[in-house]
PDB file of N, CA and C in Angstrom:
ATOM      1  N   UNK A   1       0.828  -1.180   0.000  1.00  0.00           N
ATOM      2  CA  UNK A   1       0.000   0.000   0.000  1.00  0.00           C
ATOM      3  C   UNK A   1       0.874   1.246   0.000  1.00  0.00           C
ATOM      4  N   UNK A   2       0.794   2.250  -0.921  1.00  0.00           N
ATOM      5  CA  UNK A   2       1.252   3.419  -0.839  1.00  0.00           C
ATOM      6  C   UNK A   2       0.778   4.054   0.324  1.00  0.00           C
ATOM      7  N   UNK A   3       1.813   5.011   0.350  1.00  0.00           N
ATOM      8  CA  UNK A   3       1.903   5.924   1.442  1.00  0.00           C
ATOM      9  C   UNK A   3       1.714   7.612   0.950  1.00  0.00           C
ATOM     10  N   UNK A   4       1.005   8.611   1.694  1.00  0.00           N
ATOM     11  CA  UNK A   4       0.443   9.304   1.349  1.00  0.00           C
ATOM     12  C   UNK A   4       1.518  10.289   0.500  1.00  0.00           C
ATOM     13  N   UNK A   5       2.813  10.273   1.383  1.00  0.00           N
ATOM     14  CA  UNK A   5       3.896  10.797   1.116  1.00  0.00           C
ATOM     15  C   UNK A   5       3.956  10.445  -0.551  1.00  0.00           C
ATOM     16  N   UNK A   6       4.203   9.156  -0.819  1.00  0.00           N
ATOM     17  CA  UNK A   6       4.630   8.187  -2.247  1.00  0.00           C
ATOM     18  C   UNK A   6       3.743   9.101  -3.302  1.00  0.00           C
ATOM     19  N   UNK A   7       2.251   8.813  -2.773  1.00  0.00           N
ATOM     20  CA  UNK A   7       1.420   9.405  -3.746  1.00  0.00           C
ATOM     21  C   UNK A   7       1.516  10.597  -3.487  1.00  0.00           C
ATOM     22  N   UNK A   8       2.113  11.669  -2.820  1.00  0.00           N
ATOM     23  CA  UNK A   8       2.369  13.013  -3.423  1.00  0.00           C
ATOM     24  C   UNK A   8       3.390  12.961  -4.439  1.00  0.00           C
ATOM     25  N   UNK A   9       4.286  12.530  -4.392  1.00  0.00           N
ATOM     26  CA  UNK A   9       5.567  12.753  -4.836  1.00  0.00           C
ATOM     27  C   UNK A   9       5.426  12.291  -6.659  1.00  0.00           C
ATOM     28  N   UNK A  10       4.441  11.329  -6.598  1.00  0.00           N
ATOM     29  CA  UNK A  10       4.156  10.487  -7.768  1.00  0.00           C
ATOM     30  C   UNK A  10       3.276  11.676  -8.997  1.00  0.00           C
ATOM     31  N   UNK A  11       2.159  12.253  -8.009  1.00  0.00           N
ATOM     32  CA  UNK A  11       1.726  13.466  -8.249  1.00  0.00           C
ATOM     33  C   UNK A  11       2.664  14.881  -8.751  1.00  0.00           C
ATOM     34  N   UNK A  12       3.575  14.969  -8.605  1.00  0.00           N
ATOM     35  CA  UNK A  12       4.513  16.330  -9.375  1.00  0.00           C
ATOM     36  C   UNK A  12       4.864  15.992 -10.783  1.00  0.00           C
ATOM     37  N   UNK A  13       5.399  17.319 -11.331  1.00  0.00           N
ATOM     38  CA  UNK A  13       5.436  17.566 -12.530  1.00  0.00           C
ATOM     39  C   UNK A  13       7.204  16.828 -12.522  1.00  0.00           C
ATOM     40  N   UNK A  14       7.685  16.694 -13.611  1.00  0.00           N
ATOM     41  CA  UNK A  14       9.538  16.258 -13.594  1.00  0.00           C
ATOM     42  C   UNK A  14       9.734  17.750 -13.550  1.00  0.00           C
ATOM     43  N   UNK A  15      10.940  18.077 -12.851  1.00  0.00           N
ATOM     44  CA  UNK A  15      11.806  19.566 -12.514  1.00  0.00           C
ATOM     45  C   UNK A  15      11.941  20.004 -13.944  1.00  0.00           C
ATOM     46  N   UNK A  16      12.449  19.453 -15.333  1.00  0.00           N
ATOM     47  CA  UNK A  16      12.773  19.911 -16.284  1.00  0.00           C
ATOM     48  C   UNK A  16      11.124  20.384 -16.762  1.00  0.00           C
ATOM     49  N   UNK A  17       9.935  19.889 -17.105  1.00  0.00           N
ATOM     50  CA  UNK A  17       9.080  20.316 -17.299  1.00  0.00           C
ATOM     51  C   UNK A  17       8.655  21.891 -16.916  1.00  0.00           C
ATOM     52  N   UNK A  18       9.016  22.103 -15.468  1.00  0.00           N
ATOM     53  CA  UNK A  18       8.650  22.694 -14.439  1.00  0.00           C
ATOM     54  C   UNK A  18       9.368  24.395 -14.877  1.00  0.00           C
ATOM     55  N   UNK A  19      10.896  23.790 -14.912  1.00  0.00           N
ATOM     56  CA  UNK A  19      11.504  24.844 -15.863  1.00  0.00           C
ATOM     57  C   UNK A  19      11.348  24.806 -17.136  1.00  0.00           C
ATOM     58  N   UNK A  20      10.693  24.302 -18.019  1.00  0.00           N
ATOM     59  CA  UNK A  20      10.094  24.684 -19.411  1.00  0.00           C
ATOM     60  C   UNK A  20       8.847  25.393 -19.284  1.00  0.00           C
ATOM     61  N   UNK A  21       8.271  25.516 -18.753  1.00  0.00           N
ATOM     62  CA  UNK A  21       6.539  25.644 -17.928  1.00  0.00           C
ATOM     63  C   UNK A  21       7.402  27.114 -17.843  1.00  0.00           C
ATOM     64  N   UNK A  22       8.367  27.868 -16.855  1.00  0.00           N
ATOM     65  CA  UNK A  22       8.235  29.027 -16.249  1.00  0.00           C
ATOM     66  C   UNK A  22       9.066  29.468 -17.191  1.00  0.00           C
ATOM     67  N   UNK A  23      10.162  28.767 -18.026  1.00  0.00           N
ATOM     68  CA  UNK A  23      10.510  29.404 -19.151  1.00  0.00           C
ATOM     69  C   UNK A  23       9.707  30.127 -20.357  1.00  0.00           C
ATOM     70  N   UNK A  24       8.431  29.392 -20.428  1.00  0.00           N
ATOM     71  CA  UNK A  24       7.655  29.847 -21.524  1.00  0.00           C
ATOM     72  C   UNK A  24       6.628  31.042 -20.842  1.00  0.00           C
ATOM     73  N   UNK A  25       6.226  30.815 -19.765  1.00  0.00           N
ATOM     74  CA  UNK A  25       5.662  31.865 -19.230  1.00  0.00           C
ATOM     75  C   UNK A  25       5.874  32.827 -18.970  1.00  0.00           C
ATOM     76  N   UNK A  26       7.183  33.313 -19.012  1.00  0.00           N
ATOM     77  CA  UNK A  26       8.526  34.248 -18.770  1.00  0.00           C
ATOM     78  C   UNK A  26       7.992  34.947 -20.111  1.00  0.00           C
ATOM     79  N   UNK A  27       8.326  33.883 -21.058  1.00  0.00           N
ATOM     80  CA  UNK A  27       8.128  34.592 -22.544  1.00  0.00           C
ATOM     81  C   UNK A  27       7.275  35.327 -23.116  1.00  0.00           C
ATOM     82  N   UNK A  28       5.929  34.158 -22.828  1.00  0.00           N
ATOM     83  CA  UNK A  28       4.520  34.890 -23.187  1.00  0.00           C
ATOM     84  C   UNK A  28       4.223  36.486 -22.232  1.00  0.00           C
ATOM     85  N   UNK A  29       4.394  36.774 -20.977  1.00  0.00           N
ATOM     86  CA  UNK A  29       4.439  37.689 -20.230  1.00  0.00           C
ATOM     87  C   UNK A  29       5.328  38.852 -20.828  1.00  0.00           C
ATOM     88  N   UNK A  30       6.658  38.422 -21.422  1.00  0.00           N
ATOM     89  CA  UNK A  30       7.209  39.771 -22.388  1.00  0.00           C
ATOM     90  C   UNK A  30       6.642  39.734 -22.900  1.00  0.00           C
ATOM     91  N   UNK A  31       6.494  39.045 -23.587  1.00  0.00           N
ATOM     92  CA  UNK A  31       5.577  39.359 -25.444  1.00  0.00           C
ATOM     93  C   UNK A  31       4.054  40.523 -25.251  1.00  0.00           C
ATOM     94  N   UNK A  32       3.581  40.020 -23.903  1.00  0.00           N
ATOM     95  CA  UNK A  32       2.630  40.505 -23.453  1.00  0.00           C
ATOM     96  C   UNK A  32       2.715  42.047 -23.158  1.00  0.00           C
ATOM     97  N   UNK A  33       4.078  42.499 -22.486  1.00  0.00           N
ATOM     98  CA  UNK A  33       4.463  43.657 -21.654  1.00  0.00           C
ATOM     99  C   UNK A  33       4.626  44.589 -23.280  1.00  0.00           C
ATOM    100  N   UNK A  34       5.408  44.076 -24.384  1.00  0.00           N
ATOM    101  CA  UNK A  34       6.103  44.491 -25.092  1.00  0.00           C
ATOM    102  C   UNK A  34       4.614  44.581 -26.381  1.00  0.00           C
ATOM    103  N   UNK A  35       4.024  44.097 -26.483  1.00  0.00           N
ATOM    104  CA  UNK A  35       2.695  44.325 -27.359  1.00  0.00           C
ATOM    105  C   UNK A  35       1.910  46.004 -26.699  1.00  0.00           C
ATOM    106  N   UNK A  36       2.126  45.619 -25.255  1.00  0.00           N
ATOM    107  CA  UNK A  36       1.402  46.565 -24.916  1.00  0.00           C
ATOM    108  C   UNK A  36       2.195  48.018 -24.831  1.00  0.00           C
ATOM    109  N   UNK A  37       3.596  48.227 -24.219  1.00  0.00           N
ATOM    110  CA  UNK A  37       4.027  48.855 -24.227  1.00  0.00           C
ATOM    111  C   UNK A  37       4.624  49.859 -26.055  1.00  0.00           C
ATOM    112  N   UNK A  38       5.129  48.627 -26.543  1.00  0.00           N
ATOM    113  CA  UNK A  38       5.762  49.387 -27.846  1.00  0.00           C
ATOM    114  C   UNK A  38       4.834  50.584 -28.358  1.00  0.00           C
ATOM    115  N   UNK A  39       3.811  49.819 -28.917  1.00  0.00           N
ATOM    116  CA  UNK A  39       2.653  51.229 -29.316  1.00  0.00           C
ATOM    117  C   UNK A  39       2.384  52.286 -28.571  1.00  0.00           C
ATOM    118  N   UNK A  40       2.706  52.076 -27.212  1.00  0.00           N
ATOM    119  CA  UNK A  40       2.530  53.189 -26.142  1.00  0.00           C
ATOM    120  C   UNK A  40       4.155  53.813 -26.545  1.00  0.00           C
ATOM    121  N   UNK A  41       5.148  53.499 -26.589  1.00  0.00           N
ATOM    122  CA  UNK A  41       6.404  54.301 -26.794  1.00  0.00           C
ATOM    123  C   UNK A  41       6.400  54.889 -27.841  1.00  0.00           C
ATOM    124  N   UNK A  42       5.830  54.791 -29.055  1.00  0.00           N
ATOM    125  CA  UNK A  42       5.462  54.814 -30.110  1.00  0.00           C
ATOM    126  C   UNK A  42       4.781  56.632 -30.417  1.00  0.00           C
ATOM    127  N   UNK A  43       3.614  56.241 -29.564  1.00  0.00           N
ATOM    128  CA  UNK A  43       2.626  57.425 -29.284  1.00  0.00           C
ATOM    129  C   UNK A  43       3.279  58.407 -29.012  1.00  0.00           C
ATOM    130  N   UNK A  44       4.211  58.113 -27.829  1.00  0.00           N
ATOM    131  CA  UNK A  44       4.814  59.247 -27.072  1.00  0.00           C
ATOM    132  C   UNK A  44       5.483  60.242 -28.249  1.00  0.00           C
ATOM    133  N   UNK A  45       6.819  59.190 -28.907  1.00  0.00           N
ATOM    134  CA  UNK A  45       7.383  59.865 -30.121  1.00  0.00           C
ATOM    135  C   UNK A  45       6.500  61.095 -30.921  1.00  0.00           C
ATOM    136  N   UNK A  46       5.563  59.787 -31.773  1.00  0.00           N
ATOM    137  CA  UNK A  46       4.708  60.535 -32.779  1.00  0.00           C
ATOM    138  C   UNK A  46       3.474  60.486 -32.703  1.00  0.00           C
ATOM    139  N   UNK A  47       2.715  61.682 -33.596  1.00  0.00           N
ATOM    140  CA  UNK A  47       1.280  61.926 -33.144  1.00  0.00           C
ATOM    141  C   UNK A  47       0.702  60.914 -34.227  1.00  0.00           C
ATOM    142  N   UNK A  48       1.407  60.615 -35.461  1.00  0.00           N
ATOM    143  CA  UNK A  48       1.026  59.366 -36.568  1.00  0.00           C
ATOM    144  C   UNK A  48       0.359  58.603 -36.121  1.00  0.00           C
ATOM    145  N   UNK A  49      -0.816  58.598 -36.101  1.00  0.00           N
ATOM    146  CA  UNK A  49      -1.164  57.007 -35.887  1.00  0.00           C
ATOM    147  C   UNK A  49      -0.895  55.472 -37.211  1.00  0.00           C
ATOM    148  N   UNK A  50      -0.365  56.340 -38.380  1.00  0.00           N
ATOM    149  CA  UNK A  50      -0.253  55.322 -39.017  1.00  0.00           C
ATOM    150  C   UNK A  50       1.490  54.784 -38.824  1.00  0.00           C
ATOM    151  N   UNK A  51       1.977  55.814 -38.104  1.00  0.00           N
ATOM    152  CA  UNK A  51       3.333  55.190 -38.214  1.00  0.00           C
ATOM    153  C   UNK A  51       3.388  54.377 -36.880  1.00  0.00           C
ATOM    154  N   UNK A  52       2.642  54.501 -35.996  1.00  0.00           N
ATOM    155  CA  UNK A  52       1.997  53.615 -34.947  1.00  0.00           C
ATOM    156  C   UNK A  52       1.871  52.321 -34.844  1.00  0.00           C
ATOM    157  N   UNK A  53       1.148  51.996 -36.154  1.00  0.00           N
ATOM    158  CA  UNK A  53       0.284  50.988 -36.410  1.00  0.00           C
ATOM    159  C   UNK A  53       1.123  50.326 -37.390  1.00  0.00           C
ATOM    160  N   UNK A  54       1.956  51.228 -38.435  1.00  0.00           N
ATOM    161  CA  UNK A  54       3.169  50.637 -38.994  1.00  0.00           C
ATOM    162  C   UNK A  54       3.929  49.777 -37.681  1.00  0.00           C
ATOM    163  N   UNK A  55       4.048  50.534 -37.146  1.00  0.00           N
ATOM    164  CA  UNK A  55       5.607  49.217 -36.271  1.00  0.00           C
ATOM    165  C   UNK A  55       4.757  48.351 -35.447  1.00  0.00           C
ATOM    166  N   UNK A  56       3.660  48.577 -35.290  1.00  0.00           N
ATOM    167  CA  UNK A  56       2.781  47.791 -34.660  1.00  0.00           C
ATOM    168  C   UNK A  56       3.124  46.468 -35.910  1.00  0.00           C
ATOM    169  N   UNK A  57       2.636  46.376 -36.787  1.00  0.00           N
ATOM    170  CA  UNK A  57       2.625  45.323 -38.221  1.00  0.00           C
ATOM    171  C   UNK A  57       4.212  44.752 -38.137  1.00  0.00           C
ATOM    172  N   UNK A  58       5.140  46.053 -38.059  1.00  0.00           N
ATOM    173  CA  UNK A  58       6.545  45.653 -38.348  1.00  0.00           C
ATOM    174  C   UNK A  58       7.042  44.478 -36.932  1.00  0.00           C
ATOM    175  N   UNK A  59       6.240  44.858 -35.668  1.00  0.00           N
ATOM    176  CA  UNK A  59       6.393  43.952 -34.881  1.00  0.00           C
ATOM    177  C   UNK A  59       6.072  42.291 -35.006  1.00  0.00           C
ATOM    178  N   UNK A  60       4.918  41.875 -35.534  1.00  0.00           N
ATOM    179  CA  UNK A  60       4.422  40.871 -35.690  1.00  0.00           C
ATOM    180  C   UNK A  60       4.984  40.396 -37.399  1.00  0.00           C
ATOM    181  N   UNK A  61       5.670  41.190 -38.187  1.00  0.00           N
ATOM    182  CA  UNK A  61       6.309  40.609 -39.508  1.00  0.00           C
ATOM    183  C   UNK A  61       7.142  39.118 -39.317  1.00  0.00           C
ATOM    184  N   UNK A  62       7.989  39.037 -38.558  1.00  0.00           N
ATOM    185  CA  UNK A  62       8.722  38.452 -38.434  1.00  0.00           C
ATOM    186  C   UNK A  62       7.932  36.817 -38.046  1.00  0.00           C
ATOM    187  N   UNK A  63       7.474  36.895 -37.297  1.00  0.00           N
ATOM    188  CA  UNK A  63       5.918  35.537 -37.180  1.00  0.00           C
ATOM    189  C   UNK A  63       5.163  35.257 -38.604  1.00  0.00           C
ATOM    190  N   UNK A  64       4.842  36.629 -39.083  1.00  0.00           N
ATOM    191  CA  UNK A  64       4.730  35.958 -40.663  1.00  0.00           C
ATOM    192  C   UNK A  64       5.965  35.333 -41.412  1.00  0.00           C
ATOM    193  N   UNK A  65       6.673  35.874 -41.371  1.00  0.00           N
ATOM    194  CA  UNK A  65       7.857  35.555 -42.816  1.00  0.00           C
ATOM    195  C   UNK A  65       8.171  34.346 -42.132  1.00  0.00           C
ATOM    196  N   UNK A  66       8.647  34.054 -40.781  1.00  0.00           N
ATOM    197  CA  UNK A  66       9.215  32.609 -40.407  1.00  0.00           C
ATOM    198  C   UNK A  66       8.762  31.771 -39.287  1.00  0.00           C
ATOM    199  N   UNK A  67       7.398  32.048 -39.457  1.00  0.00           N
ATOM    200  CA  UNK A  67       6.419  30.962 -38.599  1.00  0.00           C
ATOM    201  C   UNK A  67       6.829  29.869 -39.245  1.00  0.00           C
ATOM    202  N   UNK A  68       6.647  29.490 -40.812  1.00  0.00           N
ATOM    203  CA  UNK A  68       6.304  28.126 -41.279  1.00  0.00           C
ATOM    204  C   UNK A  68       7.581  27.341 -40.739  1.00  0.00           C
ATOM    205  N   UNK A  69       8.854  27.953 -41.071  1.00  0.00           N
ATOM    206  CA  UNK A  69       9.924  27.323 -40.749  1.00  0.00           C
ATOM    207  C   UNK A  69      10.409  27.005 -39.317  1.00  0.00           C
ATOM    208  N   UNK A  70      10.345  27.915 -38.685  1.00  0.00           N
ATOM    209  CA  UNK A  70       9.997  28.044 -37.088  1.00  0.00           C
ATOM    210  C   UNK A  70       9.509  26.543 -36.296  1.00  0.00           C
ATOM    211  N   UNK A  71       8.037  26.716 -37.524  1.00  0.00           N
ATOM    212  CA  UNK A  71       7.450  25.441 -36.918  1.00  0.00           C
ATOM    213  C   UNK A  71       7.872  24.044 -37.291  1.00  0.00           C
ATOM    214  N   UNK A  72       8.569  24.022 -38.647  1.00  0.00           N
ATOM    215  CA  UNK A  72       9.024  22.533 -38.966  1.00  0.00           C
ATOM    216  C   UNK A  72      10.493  22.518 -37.600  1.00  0.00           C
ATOM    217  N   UNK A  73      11.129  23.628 -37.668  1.00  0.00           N
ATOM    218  CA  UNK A  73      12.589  23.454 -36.698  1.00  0.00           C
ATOM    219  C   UNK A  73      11.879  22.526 -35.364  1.00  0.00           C
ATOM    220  N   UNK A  74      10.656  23.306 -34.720  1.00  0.00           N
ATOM    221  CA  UNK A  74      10.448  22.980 -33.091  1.00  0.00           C
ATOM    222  C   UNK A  74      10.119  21.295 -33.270  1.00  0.00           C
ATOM    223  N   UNK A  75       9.105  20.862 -34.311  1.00  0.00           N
ATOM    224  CA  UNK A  75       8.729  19.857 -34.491  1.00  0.00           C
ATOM    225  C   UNK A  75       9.486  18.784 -34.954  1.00  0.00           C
ATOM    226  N   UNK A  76      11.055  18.967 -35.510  1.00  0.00           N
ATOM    227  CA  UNK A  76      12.143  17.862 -35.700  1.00  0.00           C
ATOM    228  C   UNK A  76      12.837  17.868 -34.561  1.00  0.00           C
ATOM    229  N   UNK A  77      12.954  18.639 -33.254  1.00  0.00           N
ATOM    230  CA  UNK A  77      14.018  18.986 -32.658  1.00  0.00           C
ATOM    231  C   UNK A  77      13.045  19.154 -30.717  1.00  0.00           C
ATOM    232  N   UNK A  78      13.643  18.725 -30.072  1.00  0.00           N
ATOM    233  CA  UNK A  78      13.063  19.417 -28.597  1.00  0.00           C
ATOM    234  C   UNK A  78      12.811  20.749 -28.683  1.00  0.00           C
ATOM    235  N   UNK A  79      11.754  20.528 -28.259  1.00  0.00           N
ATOM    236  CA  UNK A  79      11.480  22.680 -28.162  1.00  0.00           C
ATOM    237  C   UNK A  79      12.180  23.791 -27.284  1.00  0.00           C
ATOM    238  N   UNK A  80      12.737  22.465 -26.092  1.00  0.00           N
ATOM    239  CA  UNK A  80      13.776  23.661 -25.467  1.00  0.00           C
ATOM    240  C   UNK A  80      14.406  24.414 -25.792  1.00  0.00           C
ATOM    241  N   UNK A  81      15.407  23.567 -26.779  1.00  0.00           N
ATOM    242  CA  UNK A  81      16.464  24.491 -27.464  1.00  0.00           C
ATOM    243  C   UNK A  81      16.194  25.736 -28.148  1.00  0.00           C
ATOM    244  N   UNK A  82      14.821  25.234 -29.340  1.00  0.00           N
ATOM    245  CA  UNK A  82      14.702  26.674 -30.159  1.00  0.00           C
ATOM    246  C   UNK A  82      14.245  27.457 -29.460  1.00  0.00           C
ATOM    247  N   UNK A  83      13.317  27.473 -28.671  1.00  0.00           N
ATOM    248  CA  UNK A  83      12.825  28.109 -27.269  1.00  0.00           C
ATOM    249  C   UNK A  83      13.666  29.361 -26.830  1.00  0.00           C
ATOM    250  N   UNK A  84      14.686  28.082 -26.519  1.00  0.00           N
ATOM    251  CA  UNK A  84      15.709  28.955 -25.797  1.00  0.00           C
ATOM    252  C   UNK A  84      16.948  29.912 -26.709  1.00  0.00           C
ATOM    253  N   UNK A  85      16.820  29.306 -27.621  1.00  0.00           N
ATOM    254  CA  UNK A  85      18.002  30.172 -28.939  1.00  0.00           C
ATOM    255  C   UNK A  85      16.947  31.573 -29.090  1.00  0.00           C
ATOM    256  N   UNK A  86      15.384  30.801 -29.423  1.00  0.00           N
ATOM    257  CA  UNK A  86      14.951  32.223 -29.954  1.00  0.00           C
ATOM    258  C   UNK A  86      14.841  33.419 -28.733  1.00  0.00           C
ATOM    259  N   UNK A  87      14.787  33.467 -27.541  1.00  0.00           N
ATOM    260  CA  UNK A  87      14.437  33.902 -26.753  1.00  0.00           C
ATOM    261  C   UNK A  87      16.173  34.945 -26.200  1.00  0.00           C
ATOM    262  N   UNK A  88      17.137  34.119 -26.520  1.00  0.00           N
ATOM    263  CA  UNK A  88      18.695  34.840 -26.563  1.00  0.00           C
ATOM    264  C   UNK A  88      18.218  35.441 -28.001  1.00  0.00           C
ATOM    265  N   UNK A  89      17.778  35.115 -29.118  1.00  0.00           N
ATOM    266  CA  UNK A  89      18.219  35.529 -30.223  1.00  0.00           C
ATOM    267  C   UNK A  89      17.004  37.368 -30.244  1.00  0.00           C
ATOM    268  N   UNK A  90      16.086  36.724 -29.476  1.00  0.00           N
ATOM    269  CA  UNK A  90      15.144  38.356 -29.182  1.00  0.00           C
ATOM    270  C   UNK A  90      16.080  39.061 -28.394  1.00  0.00           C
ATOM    271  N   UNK A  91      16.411  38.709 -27.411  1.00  0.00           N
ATOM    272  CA  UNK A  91      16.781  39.307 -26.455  1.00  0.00           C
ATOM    273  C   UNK A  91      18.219  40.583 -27.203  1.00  0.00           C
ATOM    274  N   UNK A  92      19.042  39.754 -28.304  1.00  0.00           N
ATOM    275  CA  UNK A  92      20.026  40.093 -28.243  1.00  0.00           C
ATOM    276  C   UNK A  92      19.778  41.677 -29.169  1.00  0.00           C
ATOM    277  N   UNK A  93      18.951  41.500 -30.266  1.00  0.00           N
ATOM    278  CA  UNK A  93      17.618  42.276 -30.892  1.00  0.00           C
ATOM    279  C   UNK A  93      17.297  43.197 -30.346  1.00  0.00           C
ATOM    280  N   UNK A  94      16.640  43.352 -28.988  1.00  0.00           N
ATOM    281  CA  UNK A  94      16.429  44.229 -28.061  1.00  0.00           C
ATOM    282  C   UNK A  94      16.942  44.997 -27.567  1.00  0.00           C
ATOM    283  N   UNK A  95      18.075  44.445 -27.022  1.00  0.00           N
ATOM    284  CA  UNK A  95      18.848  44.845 -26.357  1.00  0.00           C
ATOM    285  C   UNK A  95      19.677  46.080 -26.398  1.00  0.00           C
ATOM    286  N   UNK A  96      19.791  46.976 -25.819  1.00  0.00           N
ATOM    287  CA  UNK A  96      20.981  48.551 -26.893  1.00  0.00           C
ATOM    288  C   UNK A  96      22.124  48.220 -26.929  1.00  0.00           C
ATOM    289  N   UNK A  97      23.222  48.011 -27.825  1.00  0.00           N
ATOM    290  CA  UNK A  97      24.155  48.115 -28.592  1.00  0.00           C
ATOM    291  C   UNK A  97      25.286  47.888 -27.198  1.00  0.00           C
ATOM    292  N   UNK A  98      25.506  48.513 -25.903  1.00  0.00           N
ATOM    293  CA  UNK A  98      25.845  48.752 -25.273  1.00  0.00           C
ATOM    294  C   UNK A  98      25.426  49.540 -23.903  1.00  0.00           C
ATOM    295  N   UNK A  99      25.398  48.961 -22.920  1.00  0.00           N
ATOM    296  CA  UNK A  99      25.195  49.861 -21.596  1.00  0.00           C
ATOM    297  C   UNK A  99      25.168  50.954 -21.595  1.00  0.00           C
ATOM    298  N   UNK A 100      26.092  51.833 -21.957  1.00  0.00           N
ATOM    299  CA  UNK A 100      26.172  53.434 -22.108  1.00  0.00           C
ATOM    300  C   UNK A 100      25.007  54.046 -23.078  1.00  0.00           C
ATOM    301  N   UNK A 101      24.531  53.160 -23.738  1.00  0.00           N
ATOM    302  CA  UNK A 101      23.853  53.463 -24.867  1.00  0.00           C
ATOM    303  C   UNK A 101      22.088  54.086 -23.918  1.00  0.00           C
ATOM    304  N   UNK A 102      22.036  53.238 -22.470  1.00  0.00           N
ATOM    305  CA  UNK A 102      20.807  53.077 -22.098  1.00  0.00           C
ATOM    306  C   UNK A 102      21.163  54.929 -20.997  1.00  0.00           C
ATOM    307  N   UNK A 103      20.188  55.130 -21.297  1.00  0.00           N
ATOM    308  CA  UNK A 103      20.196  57.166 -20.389  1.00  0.00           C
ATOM    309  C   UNK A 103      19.250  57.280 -20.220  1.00  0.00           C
TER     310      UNK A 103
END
């Protein structure tokens, strides 16, 4: 007979899951901050609303042009990795050029 202990333990997620789980949630939550914010930085600049709505489009381009491929990579390969390449490979994108650069 199991023990109550056994059947908790049997009950958890594996640790690597656990960190794929808060890795992706990490992600979706930028994506989230950064949908909402960009167009707001945007505004501030210019009174355009079409140049607004331009980088708004120019944001989500990149999901068009290389979703399809994107998706054959995750689906031959563990998703960690591209996961994790694409997420250095935004980051690096983002990022300013250099520390001094940020005022």
């Amino acid at each position: 007979m199991e023990t109550p202990k056994s059947q908790e333990k049997s009950r958890r997620l594996p640790r690597r899951f656990s960190l794929f789980w808060l890795g992706s949630t990490g992600s979706n939550l930028a994506d989230g901050i950064m949908m909402t914010a960009l167009p707001m930085a945007a505004a501030v600049v210019t009174n355009d609303p079409l140049l607004v709505a331009g980088l708004t489009v120019m944001r989500f381009l990149p999901v068009l042009v290389f979703g399809v491929a994107a998706g054959v990579i995750v689906d031959r390969y563990s998703p960690v990795r591209p996961m994790v390449a694409a997420n250095i490979t935004r980051a690096a994108f983002l990022a300013p050029p250099w520390p001094s650069a940020v005022r």
